[in-house]
N, C-alpha and C. Protein backbone atom coordinates (compact mmCIF):
# COMPACT_ATOMS: atom_id res chain seq x y z
N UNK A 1 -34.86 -13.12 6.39
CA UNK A 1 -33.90 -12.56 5.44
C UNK A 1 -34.01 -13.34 4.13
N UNK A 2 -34.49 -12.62 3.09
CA UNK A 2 -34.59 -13.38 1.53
C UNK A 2 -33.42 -14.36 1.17
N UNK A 3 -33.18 -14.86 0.62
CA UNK A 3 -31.99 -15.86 0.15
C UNK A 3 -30.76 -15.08 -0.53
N UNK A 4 -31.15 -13.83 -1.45
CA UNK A 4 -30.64 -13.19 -2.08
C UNK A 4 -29.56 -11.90 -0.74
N UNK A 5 -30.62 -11.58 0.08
CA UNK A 5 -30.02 -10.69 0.69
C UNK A 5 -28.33 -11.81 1.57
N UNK A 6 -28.33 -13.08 1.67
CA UNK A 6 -27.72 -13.94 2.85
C UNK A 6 -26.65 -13.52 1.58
N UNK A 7 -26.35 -13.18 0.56
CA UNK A 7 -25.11 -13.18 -0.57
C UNK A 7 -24.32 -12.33 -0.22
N UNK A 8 -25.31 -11.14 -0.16
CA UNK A 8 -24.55 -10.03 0.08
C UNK A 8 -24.14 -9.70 1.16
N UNK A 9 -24.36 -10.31 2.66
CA UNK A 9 -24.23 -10.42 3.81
C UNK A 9 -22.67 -10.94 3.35
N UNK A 10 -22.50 -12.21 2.67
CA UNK A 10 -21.09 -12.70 2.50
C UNK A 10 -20.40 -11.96 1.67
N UNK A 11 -20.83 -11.42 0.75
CA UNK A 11 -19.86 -10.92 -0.26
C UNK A 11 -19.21 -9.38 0.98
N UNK A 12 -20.19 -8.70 1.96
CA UNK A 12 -19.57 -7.94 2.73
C UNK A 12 -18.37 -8.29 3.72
N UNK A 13 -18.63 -9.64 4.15
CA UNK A 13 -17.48 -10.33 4.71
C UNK A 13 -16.22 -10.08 3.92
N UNK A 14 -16.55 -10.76 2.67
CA UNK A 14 -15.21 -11.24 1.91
C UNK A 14 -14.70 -10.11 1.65
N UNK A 15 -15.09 -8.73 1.45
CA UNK A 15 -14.43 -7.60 1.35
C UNK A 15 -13.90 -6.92 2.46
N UNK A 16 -14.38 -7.22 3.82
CA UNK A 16 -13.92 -7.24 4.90
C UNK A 16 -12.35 -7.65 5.09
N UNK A 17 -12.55 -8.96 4.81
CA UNK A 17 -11.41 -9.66 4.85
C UNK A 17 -10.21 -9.42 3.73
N UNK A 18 -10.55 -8.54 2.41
CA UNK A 18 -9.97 -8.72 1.68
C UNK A 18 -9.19 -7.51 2.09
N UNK A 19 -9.86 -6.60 2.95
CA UNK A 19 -9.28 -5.42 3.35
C UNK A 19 -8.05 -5.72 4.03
N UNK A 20 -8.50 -6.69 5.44
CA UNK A 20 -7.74 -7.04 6.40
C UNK A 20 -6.44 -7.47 5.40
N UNK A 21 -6.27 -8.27 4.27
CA UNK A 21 -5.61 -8.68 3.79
C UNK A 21 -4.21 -8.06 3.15
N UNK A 22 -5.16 -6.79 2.45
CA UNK A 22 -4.79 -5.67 2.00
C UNK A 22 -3.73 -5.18 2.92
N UNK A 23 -4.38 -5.11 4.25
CA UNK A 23 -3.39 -4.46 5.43
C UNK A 23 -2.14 -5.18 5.93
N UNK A 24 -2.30 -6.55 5.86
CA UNK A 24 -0.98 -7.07 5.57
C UNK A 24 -0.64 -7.55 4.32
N UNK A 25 -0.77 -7.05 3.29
CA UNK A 25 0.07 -7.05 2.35
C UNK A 25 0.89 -5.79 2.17
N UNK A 26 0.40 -4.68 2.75
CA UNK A 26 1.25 -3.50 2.69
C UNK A 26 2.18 -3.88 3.96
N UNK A 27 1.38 -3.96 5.22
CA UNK A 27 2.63 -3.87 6.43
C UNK A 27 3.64 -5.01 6.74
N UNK A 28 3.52 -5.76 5.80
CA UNK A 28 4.17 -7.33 5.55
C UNK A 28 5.58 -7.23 5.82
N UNK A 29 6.67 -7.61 6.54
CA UNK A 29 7.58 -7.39 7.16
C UNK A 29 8.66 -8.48 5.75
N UNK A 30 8.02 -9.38 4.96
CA UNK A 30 9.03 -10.27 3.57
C UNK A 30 8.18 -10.42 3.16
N UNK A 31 9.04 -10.32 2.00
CA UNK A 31 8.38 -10.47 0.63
C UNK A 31 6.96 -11.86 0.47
N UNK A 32 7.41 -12.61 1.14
CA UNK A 32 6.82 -14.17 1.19
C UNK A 32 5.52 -13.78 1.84
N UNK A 33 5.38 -12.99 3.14
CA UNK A 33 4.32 -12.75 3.71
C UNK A 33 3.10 -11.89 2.46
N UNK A 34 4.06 -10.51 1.71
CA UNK A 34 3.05 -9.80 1.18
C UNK A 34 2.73 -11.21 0.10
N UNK A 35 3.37 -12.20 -0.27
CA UNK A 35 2.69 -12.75 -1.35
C UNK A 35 1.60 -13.75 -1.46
N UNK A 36 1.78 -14.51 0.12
CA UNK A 36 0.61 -14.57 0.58
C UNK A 36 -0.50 -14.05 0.87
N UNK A 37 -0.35 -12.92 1.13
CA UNK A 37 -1.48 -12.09 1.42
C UNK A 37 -1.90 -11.69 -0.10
N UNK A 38 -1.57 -11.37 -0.88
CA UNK A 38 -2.16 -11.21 -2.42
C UNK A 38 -2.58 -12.53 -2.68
N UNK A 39 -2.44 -14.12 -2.58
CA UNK A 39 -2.67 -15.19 -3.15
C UNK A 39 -4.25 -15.26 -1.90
N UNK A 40 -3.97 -14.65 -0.97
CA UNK A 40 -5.40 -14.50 -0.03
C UNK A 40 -6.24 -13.58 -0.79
N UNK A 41 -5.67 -12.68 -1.52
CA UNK A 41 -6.84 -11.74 -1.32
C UNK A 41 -7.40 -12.59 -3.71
N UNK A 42 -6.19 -13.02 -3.82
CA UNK A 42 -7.03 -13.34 -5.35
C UNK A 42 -7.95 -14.65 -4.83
N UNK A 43 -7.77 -15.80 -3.58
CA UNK A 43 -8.88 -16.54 -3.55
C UNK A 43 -10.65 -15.93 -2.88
N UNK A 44 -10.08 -14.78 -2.11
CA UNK A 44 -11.62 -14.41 -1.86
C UNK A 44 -12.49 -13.27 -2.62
N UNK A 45 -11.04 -13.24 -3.97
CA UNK A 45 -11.77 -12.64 -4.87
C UNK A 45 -12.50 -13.66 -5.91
N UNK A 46 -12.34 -14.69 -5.82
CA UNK A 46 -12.83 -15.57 -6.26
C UNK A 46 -13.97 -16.29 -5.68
N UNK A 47 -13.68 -16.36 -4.57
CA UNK A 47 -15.28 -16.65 -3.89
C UNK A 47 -16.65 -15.88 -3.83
N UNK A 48 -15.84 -14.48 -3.90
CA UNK A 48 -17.08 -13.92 -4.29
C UNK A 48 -17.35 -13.38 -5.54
N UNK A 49 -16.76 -13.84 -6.34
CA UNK A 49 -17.18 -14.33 -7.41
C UNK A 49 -18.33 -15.49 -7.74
N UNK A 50 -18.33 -16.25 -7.31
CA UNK A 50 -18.74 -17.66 -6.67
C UNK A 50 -20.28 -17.25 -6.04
N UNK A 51 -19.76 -16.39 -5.15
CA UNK A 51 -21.22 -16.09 -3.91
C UNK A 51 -21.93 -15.14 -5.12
N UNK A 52 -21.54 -14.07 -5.78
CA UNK A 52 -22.00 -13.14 -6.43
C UNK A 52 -22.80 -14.18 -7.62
N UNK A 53 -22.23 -14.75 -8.42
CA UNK A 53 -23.00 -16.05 -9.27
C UNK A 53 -24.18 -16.56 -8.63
N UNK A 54 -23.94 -17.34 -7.23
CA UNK A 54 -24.67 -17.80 -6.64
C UNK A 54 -26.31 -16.57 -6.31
N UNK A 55 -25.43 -15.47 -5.83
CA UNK A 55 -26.79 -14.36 -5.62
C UNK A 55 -27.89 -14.55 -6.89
N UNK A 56 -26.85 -14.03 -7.64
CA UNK A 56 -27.56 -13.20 -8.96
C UNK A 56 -28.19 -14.77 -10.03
N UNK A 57 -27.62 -15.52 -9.44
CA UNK A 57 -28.43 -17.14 -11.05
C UNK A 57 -27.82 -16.41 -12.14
N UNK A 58 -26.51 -15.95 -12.22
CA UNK A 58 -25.76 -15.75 -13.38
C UNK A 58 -24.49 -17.24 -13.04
N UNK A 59 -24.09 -17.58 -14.50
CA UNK A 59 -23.06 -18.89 -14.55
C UNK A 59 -22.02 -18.41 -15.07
N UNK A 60 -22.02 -17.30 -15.53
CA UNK A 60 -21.00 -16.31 -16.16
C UNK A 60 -20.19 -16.08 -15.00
N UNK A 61 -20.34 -15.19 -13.63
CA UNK A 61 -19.78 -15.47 -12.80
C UNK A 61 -18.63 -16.76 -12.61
N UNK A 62 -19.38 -18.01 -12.04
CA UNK A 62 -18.70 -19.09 -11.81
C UNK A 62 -17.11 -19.27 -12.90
N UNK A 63 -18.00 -19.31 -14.26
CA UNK A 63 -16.83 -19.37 -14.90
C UNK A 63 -15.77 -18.27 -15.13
N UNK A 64 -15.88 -17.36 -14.91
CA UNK A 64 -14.91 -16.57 -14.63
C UNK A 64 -14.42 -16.15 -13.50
N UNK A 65 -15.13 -17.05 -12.38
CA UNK A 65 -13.91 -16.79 -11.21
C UNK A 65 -13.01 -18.61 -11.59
N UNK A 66 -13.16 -19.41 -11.87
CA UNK A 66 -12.63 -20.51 -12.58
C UNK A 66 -11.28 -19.85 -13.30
N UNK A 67 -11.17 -19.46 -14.30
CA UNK A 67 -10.52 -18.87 -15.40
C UNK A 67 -9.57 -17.92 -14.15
N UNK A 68 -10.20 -17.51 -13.29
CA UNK A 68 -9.29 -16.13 -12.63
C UNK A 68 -8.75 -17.24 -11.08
N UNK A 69 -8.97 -18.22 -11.24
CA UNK A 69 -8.17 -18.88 -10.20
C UNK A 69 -7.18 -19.37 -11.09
N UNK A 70 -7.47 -19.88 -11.99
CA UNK A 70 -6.77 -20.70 -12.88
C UNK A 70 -4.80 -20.02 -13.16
N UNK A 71 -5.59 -18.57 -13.41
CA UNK A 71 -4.40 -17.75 -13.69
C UNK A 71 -3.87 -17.50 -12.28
N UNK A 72 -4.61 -17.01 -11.20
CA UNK A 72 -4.15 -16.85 -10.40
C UNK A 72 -3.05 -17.84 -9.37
N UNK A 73 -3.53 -19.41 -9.68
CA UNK A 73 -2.59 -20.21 -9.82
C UNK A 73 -1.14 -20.45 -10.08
N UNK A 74 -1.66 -19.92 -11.50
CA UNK A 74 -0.14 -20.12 -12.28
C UNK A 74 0.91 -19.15 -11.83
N UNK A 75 0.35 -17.55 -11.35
CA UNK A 75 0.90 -16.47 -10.97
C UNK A 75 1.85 -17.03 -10.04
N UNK A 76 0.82 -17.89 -9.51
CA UNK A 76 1.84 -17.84 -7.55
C UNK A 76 2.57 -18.92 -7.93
N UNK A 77 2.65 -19.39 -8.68
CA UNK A 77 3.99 -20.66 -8.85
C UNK A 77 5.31 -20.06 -9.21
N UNK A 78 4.64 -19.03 -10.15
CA UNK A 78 5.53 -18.07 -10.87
C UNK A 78 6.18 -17.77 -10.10
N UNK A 79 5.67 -16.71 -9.13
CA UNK A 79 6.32 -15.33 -8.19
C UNK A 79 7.01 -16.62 -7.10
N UNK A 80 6.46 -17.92 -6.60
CA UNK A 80 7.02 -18.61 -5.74
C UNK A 80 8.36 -19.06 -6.54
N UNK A 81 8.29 -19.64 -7.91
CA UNK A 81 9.78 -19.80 -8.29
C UNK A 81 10.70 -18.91 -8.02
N UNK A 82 10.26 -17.56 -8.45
CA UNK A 82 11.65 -16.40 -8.68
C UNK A 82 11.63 -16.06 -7.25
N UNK A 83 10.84 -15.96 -6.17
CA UNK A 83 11.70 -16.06 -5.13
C UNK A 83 12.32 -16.80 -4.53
N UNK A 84 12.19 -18.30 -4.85
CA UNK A 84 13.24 -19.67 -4.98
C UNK A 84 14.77 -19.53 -5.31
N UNK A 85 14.48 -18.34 -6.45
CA UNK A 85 15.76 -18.00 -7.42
C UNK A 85 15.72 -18.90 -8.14
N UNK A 86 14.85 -19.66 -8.88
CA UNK A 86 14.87 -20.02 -10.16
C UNK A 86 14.61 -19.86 -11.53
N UNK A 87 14.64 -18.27 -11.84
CA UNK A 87 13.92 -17.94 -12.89
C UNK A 87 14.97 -17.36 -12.99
């Protein structure tokens, strides 16, 4: 198996999983669960980000799954305060 093809082998995973994720973020019984499951599905959108860079010898990738964790970060502090009730 070429080196290139072992990427896309993962990047099929991570959409796998992002599905599974998907499925409990809709059937999520609190709020806390679906927001985990979105803070799951923005890190393995970031990994394959990561793996997709890695496939392709693009660095453009990397840094913009960087930048999209970065935010994605800040999001979940966010959405974790106001369901704290501090906002």
């Amino acid at each position: 198996m070429p080196f290139s093809e072992i990427f896309l082998v993962v990047g099929s995973l991570l959409v796998i999983f992002m599905i599974l994720s998907l499925i409990r973020a809709v059937l999520g019984p609190t709020i806390p669960d679906r927001v985990v499951a979105l803070d799951t599905i923005n890190t393995l959108v970031v990994a394959s980000m990561v793996a997709l860079g890695a496939g392709y010898k693009e660095v453009i990738y990397i840094d913009v799954a960087i930048v999209y964790a970065i935010l994605s970060f800040i999001a979940t502090l966010y959405i974790a305060k106001y369901l704290e009730g501090g906002i």
